[in-house]
Protein backbone atom coordinates (compact mmCIF):
# COMPACT_ATOMS: atom_id res chain seq x y z
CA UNK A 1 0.00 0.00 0.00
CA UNK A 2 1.18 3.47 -0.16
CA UNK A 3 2.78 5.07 2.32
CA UNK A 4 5.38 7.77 3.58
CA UNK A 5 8.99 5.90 3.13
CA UNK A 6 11.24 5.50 6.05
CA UNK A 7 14.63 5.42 3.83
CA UNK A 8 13.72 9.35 2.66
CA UNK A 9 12.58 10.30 5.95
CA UNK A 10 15.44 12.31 6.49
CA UNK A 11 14.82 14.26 3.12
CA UNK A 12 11.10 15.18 4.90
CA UNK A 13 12.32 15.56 7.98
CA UNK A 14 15.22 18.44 6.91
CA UNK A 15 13.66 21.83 6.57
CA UNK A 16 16.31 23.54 5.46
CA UNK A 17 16.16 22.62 1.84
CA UNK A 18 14.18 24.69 -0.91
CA UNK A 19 13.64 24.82 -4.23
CA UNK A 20 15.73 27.06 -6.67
CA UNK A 21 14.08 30.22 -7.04
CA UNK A 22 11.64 30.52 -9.95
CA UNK A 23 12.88 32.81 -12.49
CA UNK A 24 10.76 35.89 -13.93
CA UNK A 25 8.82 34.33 -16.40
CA UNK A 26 7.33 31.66 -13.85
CA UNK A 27 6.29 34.16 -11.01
CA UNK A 28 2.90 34.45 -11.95
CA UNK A 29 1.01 31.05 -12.65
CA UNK A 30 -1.91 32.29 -12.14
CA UNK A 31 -3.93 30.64 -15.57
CA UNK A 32 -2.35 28.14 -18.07
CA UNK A 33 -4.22 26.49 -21.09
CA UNK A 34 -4.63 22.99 -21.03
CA UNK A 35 -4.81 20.20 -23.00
CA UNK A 36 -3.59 22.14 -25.75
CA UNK A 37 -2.31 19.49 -28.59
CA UNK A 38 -0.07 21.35 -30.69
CA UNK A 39 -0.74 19.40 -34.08
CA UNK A 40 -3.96 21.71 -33.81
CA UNK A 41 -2.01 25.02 -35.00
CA UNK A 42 -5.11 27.39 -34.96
CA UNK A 43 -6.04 26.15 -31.05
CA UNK A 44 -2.44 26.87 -29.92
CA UNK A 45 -2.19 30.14 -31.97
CA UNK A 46 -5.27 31.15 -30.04
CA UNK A 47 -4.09 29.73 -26.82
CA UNK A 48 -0.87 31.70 -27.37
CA UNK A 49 -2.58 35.22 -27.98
CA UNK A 50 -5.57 34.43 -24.78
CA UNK A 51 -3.55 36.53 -22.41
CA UNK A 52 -3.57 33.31 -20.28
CA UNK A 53 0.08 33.01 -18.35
CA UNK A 54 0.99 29.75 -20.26
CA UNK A 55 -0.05 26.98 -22.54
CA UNK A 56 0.71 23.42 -21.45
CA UNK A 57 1.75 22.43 -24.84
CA UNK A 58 0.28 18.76 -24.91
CA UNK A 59 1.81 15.24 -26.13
CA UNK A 60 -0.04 13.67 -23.49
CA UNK A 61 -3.26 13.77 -22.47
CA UNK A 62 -4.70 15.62 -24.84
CA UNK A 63 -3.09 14.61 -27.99
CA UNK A 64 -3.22 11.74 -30.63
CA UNK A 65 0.03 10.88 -31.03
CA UNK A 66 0.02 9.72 -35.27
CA UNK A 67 3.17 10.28 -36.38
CA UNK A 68 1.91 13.16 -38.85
CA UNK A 69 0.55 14.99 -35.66
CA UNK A 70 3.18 14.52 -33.37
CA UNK A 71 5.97 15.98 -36.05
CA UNK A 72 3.39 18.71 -36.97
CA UNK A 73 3.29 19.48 -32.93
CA UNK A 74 7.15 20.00 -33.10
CA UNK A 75 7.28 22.24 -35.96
CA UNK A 76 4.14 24.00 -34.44
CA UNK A 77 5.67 24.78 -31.48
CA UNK A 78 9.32 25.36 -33.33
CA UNK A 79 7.70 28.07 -35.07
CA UNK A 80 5.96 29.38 -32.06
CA UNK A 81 9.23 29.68 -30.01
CA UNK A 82 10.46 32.08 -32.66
CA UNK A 83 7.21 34.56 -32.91
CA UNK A 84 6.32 33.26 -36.58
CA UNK A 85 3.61 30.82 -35.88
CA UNK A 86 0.82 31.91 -38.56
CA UNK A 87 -2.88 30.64 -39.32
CA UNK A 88 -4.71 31.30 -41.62
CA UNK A 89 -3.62 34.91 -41.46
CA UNK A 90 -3.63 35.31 -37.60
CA UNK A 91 -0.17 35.98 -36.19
CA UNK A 92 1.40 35.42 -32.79
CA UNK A 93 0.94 38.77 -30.43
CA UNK A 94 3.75 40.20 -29.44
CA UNK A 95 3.71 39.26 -25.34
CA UNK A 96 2.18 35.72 -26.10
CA UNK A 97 1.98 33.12 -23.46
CA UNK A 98 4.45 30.66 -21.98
CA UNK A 99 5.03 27.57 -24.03
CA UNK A 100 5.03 24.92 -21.28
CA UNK A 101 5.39 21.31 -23.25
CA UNK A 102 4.15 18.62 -21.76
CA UNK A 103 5.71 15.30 -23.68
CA UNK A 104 4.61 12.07 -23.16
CA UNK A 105 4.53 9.58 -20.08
CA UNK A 106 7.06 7.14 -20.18
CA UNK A 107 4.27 4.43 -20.82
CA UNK A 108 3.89 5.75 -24.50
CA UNK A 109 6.45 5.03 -27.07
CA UNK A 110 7.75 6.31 -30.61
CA UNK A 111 7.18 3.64 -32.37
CA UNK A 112 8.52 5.48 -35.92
CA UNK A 113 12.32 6.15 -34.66
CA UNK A 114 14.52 3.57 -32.95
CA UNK A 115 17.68 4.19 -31.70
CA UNK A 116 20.28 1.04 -31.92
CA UNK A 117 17.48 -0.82 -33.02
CA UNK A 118 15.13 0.00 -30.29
CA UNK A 119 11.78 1.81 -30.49
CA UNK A 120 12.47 5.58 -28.55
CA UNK A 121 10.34 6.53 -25.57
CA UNK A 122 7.51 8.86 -26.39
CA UNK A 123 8.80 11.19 -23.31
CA UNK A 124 12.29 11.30 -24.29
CA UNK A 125 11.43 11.87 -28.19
CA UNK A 126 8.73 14.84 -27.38
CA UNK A 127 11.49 16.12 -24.57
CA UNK A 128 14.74 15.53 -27.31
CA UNK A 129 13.12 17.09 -30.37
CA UNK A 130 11.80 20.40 -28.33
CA UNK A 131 14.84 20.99 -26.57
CA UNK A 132 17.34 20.22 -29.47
CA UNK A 133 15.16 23.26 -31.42
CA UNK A 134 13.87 25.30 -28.79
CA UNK A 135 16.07 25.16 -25.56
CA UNK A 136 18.75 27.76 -26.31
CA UNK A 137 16.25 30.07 -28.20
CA UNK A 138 13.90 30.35 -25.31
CA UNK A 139 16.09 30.32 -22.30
CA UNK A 140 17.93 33.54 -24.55
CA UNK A 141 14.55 35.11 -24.55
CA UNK A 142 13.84 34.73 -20.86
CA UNK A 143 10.53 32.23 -22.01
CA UNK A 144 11.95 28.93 -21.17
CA UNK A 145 12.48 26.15 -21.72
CA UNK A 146 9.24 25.20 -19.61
CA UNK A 147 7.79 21.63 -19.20
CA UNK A 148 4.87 19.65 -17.62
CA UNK A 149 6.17 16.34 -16.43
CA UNK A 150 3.10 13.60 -16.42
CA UNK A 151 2.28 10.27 -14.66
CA UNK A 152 5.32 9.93 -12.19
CA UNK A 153 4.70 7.23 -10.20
CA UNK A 154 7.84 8.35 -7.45
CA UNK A 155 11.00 9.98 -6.58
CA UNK A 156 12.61 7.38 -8.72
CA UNK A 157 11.37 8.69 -11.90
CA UNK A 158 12.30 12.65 -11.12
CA UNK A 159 15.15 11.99 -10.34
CA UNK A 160 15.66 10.27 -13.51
CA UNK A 161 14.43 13.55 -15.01
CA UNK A 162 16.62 15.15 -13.14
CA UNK A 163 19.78 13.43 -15.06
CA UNK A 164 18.22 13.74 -18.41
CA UNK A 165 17.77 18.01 -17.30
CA UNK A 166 21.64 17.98 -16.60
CA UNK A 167 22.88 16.07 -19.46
CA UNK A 168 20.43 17.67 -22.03
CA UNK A 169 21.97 21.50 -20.22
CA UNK A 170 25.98 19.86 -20.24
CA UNK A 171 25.30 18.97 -24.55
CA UNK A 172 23.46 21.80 -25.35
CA UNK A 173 25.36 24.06 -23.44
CA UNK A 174 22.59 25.62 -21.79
CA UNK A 175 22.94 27.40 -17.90
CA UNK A 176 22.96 24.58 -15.23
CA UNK A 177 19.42 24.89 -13.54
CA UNK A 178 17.78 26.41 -16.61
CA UNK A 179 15.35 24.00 -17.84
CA UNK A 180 12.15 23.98 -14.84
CA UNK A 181 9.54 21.39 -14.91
CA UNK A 182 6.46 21.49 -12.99
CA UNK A 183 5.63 17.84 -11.92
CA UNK A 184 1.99 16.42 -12.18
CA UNK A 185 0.92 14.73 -9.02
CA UNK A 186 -1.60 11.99 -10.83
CA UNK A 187 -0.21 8.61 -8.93
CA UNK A 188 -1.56 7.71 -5.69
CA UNK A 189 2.14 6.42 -4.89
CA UNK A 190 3.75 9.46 -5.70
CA UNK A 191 1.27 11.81 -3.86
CA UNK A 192 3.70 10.15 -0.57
CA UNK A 193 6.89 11.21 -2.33
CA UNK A 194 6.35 14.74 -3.05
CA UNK A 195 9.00 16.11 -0.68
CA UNK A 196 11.18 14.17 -2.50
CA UNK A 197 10.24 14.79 -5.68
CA UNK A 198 10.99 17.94 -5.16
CA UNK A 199 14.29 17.12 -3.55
CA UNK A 200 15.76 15.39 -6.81
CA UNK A 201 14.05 18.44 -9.17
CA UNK A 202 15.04 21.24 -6.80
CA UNK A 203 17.30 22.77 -9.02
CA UNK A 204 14.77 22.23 -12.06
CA UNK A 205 11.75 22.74 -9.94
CA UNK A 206 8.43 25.00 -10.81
CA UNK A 207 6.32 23.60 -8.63
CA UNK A 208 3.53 20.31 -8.31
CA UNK A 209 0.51 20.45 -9.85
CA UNK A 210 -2.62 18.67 -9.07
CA UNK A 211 -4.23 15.96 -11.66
CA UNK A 212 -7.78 14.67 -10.32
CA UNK A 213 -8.70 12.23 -12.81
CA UNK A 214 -5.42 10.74 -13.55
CA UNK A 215 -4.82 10.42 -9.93
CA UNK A 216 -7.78 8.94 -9.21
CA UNK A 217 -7.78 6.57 -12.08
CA UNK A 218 -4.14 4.98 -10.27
CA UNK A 219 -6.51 4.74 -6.77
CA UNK A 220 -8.96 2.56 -8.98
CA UNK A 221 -6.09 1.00 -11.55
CA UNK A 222 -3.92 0.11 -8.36
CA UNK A 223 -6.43 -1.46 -6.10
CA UNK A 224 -9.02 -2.71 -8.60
CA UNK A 225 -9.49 -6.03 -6.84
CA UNK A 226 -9.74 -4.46 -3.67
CA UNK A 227 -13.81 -4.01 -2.74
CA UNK A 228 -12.50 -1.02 -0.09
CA UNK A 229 -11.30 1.21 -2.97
CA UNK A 230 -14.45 0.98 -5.25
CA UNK A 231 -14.97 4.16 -6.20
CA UNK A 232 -19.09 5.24 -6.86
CA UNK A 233 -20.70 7.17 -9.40
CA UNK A 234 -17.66 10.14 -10.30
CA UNK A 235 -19.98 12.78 -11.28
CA UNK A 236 -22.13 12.61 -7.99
CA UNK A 237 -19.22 11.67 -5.35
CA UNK A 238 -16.47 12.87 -6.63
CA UNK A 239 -14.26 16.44 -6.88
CA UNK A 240 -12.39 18.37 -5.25
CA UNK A 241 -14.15 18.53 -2.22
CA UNK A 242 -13.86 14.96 -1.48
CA UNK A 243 -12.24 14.21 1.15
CA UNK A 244 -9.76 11.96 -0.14
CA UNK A 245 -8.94 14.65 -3.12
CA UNK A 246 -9.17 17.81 -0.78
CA UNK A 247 -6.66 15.99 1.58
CA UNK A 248 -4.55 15.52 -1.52
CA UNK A 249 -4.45 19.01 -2.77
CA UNK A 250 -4.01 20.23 0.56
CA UNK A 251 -1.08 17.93 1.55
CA UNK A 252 0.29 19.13 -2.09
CA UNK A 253 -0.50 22.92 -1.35
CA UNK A 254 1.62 22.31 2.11
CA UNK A 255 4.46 20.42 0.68
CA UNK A 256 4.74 23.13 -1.60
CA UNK A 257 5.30 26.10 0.78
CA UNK A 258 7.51 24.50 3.04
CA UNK A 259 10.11 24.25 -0.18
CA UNK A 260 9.14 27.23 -1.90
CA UNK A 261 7.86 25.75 -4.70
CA UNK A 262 4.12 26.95 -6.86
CA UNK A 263 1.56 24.89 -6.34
CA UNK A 264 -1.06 24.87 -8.78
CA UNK A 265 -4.52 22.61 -9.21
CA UNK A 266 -6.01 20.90 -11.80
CA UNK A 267 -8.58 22.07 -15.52
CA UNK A 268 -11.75 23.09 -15.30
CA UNK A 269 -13.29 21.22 -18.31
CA UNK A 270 -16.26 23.35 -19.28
CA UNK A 271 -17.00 24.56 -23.28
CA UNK A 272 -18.50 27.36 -22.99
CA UNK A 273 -19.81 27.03 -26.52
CA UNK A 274 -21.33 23.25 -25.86
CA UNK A 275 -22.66 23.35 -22.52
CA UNK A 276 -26.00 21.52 -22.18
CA UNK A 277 -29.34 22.97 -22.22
CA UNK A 278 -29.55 22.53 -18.88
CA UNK A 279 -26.24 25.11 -17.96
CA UNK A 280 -26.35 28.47 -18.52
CA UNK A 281 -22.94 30.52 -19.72
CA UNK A 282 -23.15 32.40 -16.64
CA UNK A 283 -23.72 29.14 -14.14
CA UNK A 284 -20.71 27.84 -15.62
CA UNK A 285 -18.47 30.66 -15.09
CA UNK A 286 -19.77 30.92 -11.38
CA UNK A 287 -18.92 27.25 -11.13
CA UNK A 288 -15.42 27.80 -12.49
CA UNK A 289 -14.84 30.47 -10.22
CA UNK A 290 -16.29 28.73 -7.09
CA UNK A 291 -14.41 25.81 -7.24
CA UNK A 292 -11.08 27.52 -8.32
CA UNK A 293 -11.90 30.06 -5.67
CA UNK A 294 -12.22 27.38 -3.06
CA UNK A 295 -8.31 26.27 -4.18
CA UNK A 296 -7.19 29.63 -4.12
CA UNK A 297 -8.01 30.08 -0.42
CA UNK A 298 -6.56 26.50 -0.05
CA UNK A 299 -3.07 27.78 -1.49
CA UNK A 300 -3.02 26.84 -4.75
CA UNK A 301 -1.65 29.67 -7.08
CA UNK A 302 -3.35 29.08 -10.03
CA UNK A 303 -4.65 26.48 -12.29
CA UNK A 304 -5.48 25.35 -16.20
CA UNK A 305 -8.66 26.07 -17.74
CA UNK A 306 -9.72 24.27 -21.37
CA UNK A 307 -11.79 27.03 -22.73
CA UNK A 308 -10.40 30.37 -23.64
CA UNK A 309 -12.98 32.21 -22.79
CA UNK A 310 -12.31 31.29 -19.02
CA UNK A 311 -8.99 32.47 -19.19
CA UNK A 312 -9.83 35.91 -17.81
CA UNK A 313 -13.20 34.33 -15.55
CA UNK A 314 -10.22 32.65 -13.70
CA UNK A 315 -7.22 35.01 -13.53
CA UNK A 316 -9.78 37.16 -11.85
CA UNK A 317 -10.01 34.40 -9.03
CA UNK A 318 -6.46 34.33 -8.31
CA UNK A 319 -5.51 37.75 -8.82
CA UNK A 320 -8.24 38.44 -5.77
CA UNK A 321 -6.58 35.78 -3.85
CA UNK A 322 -3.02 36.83 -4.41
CA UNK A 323 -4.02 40.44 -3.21
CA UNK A 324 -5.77 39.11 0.41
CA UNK A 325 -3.26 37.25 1.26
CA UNK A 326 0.40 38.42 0.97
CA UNK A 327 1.63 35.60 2.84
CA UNK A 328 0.86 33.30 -0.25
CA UNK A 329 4.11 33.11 -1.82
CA UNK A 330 5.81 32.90 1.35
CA UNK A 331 7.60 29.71 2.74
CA UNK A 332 6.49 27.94 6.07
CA UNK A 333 7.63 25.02 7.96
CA UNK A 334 4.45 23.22 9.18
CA UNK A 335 4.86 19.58 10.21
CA UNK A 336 2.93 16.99 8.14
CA UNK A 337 0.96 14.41 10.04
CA UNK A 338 1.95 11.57 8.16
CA UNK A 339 -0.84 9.00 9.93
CA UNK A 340 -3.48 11.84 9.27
CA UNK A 341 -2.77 12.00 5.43
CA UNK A 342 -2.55 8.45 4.82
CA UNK A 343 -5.88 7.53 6.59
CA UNK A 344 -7.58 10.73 4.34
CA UNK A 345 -6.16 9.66 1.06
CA UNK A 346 -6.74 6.55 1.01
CA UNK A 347 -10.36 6.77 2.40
CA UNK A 348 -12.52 6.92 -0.96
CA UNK A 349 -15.99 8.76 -0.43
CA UNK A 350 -19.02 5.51 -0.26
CA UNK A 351 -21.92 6.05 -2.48
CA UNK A 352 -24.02 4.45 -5.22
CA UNK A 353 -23.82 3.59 -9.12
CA UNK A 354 -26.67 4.49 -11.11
CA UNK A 355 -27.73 3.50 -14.70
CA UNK A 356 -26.53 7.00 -16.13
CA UNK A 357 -23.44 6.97 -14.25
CA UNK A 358 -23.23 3.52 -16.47
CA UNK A 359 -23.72 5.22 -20.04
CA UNK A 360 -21.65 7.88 -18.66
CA UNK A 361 -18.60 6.11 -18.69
CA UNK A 362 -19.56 4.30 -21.71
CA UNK A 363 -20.02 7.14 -23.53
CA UNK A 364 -17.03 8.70 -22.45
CA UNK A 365 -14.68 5.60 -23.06
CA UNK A 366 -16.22 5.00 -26.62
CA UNK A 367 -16.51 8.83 -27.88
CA UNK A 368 -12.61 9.34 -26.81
CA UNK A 369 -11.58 5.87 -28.52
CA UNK A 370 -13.61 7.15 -31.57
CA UNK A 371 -12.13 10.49 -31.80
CA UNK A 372 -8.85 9.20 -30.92
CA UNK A 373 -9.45 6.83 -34.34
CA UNK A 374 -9.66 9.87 -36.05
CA UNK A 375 -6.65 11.31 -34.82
CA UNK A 376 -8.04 13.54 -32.45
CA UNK A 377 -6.69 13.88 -28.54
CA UNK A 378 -9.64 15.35 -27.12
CA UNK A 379 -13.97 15.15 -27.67
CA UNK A 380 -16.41 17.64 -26.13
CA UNK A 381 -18.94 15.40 -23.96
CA UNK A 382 -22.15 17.21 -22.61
CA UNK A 383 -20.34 20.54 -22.65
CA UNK A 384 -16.71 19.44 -21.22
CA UNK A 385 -13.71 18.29 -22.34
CA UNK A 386 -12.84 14.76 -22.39
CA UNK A 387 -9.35 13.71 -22.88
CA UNK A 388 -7.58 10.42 -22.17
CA UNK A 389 -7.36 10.89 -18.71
CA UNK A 390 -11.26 11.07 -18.20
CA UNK A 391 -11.16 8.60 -20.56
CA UNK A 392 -8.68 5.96 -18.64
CA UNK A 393 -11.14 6.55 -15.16
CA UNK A 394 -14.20 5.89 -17.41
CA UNK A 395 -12.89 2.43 -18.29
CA UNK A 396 -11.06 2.14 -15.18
CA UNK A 397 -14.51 2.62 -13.26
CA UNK A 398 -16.56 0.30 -15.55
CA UNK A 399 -14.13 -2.56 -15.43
CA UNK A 400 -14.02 -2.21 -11.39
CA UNK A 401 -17.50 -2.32 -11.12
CA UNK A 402 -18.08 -5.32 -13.75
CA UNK A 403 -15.38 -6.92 -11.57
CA UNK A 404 -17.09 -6.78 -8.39
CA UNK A 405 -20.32 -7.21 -9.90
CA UNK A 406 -22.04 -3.73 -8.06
CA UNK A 407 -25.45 -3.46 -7.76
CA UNK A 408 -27.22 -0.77 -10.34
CA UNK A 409 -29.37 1.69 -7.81
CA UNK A 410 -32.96 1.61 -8.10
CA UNK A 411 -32.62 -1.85 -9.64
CA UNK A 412 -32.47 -5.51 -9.18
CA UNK A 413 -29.95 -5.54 -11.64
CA UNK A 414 -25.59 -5.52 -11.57
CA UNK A 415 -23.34 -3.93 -13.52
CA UNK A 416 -21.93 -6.49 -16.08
CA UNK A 417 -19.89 -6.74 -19.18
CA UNK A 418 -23.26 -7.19 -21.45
């Protein structure tokens, strides 16, 4: 099971360590883009120009990785480094936002370029390609180079990152410490290893960031058999305000300030442009701004939003937030009750499955895998976006719940595979 680990307890334990400070460019996180594929040119371009802080540049989540997208992403975002990205007539603005790439998990391969005979990691291709182009350019410019590291499952894997950060600066000859990578918290195993985390990154460090559905896809993937950790219907039980996700954010929120470090939270999915009959424009912004209001007070110091018109609904959240509290950038050493936050996290919330939560995930799963067929990352379900994430805790949830053959409420039936 997961849990703190005694042979790093010393790394918790010292509070004398922080994080490199962040450099200009990185000092105000206040609204990134998300999910931003960059084989979609005229999305990014328009991400770019939103007045958002950043774009999390996507080879991950939200992006089909065919090997005509995936080049077309590189030479998308080579000709956004340099000011000249162009669309059909549109130009890049001349203060655009933050190109913050976000290559592959190391799950995901290239299978189209081997190396001694062996098929290349997606991560280190997407990571290779950008900073082989891009690194020296944008570090000259003061924009970079930026990334979004995905899916660690522990320290292990930074602080692999970590040696790939200070070979690729040693080759390229680019400042020790220059390349910073913000590190998605989305594995239940790693969520205990965030001190150290970012210990190995803390010369490379922008901060943690928090990734609901990924994260609690590996709660579900991880303990499938397990009938403690079956998780009920997601869209009636589960957010941030769960108990076992609040706990999360806040033990990332803490981590964060005692080393310095941003801490920012996770996408809010809405289309503006899509939403169901049911939402209004307005309830939907209020939403937005409730829940990322909520995170704001918790410490957070910004998030991602999908939509561009959001951009500016949520800046306004965390500009408020930034101006009440003046203490929010500000380091503090608070001991973590280690018992406490392993009893809260892994305590999933108890509820029902309905029929619709049923067709939900179905619909989910088979609308992503049809869109992905078509080489697209992302699908707009019922006026949010879905990407492979919600996708992966659709099919995670359905196969848990086939597994352990859970009772459909309101019915005599059980969910089953026909």
């Amino acid at each position: 099971m997961p849990h703190f680990l005694e042979e790093t307890c010393s790394i918790r334990d010292d509070h004398t360590w922080r994080v490199d400070p962040q450099p200009k460019a990185l000092q105000d996180r206040r609204v990134d883009i998300g999910d931003v594929s960059p084989a979609d040119g005229e999305f990014l371009l328009r991400a770019l120009n939103s007045g958002a802080q950043g774009v999390q540049v996507d080879f991950d989540d939200g992006h089909c990785p065919t090997w005509n997208n995936t080049l077309q992403g590189h030479f998308n975002i080579l000709q956004a480094a340099r000011g000249i990205l162009e669309v059909k007539g549109q130009k890049l603005g001349a203060d655009p936002a933050l190109l913050v790439i976000r290559p592959r998990a190391w799950n995901m391969d290239e299978p189209n370029v081997l190396v001694n005979g062996q098929i290349v990691s997606g991560a280190l291709f997407d990571f290779s390609l950008h900073l082989f182009h891009n690194g020296k350019h944008l570090l000259d410019n003061g924009t970079g180079p930026f990334l979004y590291l995905p899916k660690l499952e522990g320290y292990a894997e930074a602080a692999l990152w970590r040696k790939i950060f200070e070979h690729t600066e040693e080759k390229l000859t680019l400042a020790k410490g220059s390349i910073k990578a913000t590190v998605l918290i989305e594995n239940i195993f790693a969520a205990f290893e965030m001190d150290e985390i970012l210990f190995e990154l803390r010369h490379h460090s922008s901060g943690l960031n928090c990734g609901m559905w990924d994260y609690t896809a590996s709660i579900v993937t991880n303990f499938r058999l397990q009938p403690d950790y079956l998780l009920p219907d997601r869209q009636q039980y589960v957010s941030m305000k769960s108990d076992f996700l609040r706990f999360y954010m806040e033990l990332l929120v803490l981590t964060c300030k005692r080393r310095d470090a941003p801490a920012t939270t996770g996408m809010v999915p809405f289309v503006l442009a899509e939403l169901p009959p049911e939402m209004s424009k307005a309830e939907a912004i209020e939403k937005a701004q409730s829940g990322k209001g909520s995170e704001a007070l918790a410490g957070s110091h910004g998030a991602l939003v999908y939509d561009i018109a959001l951009v500016h609904p949520v800046q306004q959240v965390f500009t408020a937030a930034r101006k009440s509290d003046s203490d929010s950038n500000r380091s503090f050493i608070v001991a973590v009750d280690e018992e406490f936050f392993t009893q809260k996290l892994l305590s999933l919330p108890r509820g029902s499955v309905t029929l619709r939560s049923v067709e939900t995930n179905v619909r989910v799963a088979l609308l992503y895998v049809l869109h992905w067929l078509y080489g697209r990352g992302t699908v707009v379900v019922n006026g949010c976006v879905e990407d492979s994430a919600t996708a992966e805790i659709s099919r995670a949830q359905l196969w848990q719940w086939v597994y352990h053959r859970v009772p459909i409420a309101a019915s005599s039936q059980h969910v089953n595979a026909t």
